[in-house]
PDB file of N, CA and C in Angstrom:
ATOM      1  N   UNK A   1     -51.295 -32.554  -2.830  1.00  0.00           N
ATOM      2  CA  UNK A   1     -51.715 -31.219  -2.434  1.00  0.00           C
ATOM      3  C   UNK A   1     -50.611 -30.217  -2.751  1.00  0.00           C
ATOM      4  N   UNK A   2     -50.654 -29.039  -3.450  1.00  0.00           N
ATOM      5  CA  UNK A   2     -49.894 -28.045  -3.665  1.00  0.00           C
ATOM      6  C   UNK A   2     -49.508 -27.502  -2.416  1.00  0.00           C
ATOM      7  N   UNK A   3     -48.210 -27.015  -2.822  1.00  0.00           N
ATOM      8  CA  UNK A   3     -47.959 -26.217  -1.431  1.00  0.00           C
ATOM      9  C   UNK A   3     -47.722 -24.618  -1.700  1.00  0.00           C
ATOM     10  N   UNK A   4     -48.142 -24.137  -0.918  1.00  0.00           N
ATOM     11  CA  UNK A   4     -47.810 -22.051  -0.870  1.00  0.00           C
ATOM     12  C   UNK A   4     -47.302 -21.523  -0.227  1.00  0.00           C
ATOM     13  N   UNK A   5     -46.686 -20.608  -0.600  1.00  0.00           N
ATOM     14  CA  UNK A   5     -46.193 -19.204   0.229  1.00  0.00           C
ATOM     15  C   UNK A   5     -46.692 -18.041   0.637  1.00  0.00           C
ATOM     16  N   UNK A   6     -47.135 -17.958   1.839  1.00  0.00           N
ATOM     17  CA  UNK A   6     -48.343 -16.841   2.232  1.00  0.00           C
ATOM     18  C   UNK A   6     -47.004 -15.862   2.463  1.00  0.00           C
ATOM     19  N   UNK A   7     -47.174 -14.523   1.871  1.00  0.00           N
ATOM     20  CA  UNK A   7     -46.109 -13.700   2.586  1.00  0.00           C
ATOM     21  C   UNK A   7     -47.507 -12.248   2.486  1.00  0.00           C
ATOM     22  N   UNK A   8     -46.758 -11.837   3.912  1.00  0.00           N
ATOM     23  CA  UNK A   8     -46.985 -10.223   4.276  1.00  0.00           C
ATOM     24  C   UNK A   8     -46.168  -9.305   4.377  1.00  0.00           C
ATOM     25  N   UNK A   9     -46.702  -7.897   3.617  1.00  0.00           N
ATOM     26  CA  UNK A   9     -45.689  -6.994   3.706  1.00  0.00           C
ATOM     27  C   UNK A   9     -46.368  -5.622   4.257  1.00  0.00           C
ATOM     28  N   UNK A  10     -45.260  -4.738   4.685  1.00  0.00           N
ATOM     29  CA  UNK A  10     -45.841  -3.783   5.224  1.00  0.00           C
ATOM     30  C   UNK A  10     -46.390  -2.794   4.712  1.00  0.00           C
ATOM     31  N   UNK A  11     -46.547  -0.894   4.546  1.00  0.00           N
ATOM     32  CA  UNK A  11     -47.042  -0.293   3.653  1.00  0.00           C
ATOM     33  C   UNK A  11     -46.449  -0.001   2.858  1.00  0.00           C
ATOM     34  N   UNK A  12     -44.729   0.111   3.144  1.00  0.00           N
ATOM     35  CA  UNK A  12     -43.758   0.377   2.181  1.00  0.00           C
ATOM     36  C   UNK A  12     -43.390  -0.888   1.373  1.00  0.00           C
ATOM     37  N   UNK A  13     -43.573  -2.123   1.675  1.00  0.00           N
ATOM     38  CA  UNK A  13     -43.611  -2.978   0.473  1.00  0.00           C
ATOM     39  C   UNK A  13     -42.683  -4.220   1.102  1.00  0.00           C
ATOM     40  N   UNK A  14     -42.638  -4.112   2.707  1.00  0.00           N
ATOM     41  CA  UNK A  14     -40.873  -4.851   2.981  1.00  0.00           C
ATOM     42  C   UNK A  14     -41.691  -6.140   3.434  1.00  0.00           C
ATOM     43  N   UNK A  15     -41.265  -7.237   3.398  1.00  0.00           N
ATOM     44  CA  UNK A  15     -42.169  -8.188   3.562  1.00  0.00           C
ATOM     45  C   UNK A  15     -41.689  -8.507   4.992  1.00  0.00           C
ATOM     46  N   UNK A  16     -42.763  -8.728   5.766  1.00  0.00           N
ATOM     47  CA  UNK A  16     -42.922  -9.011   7.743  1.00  0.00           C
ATOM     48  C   UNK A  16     -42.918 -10.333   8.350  1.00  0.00           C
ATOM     49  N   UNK A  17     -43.231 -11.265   7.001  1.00  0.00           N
ATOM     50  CA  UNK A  17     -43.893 -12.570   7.617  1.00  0.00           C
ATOM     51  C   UNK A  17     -44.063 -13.146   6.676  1.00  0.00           C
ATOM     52  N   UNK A  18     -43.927 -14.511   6.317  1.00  0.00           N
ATOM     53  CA  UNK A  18     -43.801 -15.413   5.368  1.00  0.00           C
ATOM     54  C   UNK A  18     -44.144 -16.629   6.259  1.00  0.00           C
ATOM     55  N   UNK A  19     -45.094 -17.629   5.704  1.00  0.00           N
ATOM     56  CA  UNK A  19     -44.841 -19.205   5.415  1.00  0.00           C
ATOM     57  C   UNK A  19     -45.615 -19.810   4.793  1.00  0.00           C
ATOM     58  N   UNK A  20     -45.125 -20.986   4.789  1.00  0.00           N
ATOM     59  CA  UNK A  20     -45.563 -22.402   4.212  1.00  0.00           C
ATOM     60  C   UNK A  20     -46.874 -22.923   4.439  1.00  0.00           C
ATOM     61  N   UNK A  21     -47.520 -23.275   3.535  1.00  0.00           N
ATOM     62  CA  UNK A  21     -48.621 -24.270   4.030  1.00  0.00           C
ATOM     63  C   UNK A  21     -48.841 -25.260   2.783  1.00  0.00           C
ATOM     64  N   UNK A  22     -49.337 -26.151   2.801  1.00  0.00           N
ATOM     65  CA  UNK A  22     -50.181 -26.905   1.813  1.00  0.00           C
ATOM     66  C   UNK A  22     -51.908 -26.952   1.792  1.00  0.00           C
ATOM     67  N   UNK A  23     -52.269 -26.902   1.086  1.00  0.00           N
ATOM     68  CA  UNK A  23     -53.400 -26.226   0.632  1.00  0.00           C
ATOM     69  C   UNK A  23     -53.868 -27.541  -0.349  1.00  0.00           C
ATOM     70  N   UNK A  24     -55.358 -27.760  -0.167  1.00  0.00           N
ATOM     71  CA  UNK A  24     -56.010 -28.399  -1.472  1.00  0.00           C
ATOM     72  C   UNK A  24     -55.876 -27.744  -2.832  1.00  0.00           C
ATOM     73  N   UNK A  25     -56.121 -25.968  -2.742  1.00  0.00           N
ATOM     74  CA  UNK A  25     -56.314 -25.212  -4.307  1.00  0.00           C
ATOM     75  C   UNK A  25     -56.146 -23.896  -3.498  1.00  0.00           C
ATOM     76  N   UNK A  26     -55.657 -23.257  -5.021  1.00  0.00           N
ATOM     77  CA  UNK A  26     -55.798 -22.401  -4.675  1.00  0.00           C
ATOM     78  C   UNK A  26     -56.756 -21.117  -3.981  1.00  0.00           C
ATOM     79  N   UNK A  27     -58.213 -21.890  -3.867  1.00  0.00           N
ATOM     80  CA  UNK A  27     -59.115 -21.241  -3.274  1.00  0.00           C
ATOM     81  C   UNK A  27     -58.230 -20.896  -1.967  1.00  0.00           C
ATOM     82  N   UNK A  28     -58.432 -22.170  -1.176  1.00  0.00           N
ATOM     83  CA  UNK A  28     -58.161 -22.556  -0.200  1.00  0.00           C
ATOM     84  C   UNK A  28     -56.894 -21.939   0.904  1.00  0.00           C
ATOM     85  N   UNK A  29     -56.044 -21.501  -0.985  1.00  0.00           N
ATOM     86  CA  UNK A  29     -54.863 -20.516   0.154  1.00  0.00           C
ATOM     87  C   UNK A  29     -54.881 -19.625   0.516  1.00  0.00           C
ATOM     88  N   UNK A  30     -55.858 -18.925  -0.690  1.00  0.00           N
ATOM     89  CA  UNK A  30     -56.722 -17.705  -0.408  1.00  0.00           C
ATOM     90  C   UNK A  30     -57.086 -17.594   1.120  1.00  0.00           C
ATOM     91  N   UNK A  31     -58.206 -18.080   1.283  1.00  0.00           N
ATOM     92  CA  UNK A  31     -59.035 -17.658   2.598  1.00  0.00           C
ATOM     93  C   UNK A  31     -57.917 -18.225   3.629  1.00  0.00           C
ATOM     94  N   UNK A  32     -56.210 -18.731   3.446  1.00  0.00           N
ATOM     95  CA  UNK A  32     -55.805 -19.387   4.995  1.00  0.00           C
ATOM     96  C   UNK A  32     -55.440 -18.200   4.961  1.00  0.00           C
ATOM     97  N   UNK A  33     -54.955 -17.145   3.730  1.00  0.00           N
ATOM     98  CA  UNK A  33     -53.827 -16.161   3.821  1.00  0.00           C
ATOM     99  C   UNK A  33     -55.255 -14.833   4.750  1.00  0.00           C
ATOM    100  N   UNK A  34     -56.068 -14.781   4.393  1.00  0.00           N
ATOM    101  CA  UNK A  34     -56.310 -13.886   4.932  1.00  0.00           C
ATOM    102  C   UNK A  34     -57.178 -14.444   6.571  1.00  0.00           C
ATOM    103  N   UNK A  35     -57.546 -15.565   6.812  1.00  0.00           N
ATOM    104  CA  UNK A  35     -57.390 -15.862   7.838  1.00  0.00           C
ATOM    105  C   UNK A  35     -56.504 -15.413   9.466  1.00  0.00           C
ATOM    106  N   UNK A  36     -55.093 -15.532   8.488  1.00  0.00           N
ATOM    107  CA  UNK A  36     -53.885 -15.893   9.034  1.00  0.00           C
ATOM    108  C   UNK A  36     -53.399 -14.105   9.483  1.00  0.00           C
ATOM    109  N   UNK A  37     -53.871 -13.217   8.373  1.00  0.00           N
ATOM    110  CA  UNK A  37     -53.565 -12.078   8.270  1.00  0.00           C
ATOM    111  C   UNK A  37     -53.604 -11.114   9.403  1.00  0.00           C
ATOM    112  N   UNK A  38     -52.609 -10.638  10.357  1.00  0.00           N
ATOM    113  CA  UNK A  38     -52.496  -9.260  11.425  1.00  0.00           C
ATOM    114  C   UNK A  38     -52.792  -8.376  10.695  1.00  0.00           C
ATOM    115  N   UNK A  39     -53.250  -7.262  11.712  1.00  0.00           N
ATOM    116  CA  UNK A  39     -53.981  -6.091  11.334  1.00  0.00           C
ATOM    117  C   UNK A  39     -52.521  -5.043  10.564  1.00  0.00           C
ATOM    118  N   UNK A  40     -51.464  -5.110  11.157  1.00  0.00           N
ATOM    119  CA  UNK A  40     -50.106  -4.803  10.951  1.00  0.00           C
ATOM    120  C   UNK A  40     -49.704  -4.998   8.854  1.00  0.00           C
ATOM    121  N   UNK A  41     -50.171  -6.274   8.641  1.00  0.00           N
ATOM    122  CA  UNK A  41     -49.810  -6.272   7.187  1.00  0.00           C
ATOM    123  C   UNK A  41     -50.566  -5.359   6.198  1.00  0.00           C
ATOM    124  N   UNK A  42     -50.292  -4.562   5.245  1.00  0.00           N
ATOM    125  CA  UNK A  42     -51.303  -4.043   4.263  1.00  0.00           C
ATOM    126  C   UNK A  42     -51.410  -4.510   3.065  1.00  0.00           C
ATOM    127  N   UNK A  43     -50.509  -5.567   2.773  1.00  0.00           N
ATOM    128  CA  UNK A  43     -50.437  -6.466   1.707  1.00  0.00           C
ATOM    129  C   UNK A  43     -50.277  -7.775   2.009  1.00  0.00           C
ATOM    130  N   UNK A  44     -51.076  -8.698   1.258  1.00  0.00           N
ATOM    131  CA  UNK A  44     -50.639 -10.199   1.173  1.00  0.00           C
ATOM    132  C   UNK A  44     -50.707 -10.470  -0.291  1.00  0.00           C
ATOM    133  N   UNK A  45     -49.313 -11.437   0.194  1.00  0.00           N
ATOM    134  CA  UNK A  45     -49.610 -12.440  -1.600  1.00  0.00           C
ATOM    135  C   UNK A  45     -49.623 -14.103  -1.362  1.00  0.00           C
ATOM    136  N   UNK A  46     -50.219 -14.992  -2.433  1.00  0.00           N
ATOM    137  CA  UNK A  46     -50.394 -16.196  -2.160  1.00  0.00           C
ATOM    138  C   UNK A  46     -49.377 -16.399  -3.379  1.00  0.00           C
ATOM    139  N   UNK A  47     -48.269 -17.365  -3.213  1.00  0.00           N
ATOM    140  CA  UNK A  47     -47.105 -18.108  -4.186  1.00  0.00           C
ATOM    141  C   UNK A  47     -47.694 -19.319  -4.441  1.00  0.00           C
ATOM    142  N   UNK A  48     -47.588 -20.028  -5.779  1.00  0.00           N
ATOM    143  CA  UNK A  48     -47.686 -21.282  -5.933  1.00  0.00           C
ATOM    144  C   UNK A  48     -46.134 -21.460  -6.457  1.00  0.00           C
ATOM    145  N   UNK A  49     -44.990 -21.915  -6.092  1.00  0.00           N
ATOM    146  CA  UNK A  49     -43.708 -22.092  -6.873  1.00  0.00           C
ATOM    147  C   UNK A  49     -43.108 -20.673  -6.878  1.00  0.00           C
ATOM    148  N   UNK A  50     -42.854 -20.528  -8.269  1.00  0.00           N
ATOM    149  CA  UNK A  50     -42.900 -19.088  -8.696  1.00  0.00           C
ATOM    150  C   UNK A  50     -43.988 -18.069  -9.443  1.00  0.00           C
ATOM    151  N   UNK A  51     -45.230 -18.744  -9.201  1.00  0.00           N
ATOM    152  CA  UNK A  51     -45.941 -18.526  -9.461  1.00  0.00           C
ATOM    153  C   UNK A  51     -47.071 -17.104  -8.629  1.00  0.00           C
ATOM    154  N   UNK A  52     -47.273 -16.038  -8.752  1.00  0.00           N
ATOM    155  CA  UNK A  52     -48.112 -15.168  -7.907  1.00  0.00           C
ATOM    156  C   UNK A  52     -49.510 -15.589  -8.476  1.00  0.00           C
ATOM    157  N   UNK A  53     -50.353 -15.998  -7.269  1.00  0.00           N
ATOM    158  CA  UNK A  53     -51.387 -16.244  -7.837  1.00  0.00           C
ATOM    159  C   UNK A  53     -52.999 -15.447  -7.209  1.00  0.00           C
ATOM    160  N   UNK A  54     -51.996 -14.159  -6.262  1.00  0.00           N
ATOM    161  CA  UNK A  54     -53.391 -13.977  -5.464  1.00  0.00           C
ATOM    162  C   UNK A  54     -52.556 -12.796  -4.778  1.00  0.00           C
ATOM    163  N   UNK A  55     -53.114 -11.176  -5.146  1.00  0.00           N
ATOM    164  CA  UNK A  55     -52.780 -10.260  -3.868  1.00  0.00           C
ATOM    165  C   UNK A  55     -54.040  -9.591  -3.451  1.00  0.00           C
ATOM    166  N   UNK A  56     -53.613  -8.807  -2.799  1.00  0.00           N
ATOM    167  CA  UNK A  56     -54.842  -8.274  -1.881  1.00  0.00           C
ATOM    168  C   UNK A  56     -53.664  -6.781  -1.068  1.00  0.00           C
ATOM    169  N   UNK A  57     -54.276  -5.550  -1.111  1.00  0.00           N
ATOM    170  CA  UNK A  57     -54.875  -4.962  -2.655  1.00  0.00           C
ATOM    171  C   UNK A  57     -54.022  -5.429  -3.649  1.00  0.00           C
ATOM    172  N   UNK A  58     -55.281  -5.158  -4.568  1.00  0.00           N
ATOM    173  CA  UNK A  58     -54.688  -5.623  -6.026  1.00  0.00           C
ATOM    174  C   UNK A  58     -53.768  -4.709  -6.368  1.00  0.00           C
ATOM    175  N   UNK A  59     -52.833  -5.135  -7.580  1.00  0.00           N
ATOM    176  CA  UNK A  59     -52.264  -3.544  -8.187  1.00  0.00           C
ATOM    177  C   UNK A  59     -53.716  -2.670  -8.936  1.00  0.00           C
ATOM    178  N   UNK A  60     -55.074  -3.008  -9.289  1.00  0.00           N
ATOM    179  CA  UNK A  60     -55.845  -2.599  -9.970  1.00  0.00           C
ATOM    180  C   UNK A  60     -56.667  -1.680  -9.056  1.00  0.00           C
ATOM    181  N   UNK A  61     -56.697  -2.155  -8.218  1.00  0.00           N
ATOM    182  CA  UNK A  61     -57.091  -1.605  -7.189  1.00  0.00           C
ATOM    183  C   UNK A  61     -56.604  -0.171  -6.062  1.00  0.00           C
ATOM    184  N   UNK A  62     -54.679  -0.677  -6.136  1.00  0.00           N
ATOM    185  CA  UNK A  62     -53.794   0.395  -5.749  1.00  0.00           C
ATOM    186  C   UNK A  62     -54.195   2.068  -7.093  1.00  0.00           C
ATOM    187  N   UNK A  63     -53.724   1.438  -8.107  1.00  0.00           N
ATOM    188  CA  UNK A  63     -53.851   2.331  -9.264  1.00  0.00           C
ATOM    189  C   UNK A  63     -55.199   3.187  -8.822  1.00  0.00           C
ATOM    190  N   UNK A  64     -56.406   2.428  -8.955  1.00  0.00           N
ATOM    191  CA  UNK A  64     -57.651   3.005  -8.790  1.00  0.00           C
ATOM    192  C   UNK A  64     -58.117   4.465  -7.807  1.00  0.00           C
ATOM    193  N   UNK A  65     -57.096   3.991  -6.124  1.00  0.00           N
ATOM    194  CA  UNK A  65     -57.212   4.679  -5.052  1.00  0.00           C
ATOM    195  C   UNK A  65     -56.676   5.827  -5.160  1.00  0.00           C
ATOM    196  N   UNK A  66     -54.910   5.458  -5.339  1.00  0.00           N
ATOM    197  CA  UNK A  66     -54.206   6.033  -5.634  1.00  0.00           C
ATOM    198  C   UNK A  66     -54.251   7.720  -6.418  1.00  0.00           C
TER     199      UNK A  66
END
């Protein structure tokens, strides 16, 4: 089983909260990260390694609003 790095950051970008889990796939880290997610974070990202494999908002999305 892969393992991930769920981290949250705040609106300015500083990250609040970080950890570990192992996960079947990356679906899976998906829905723990936002599971897991306080109303407090405005960003999450899912890590595989060094790998970014998942934010929320997107940058495509920031751009869009923005």
């Amino acid at each position: 089983m892969p393992a991930y790095e769920i981290c949250y950051l705040d609106e300015a970008g500083a990250l609040t909260y970080k950890f570990s889990a192992t996960c079947d796939d990356d679906q899976r880290a998906k829905i723990l990260a936002h599971a897991m997610k306080t109303p407090r974070a405005k960003k999450l990202e899912v890590w595989a390694g060094e790998a970014l494999i998942y934010t929320r908002p997107s940058a495509l999305l920031e751009r869009r609003v923005g």
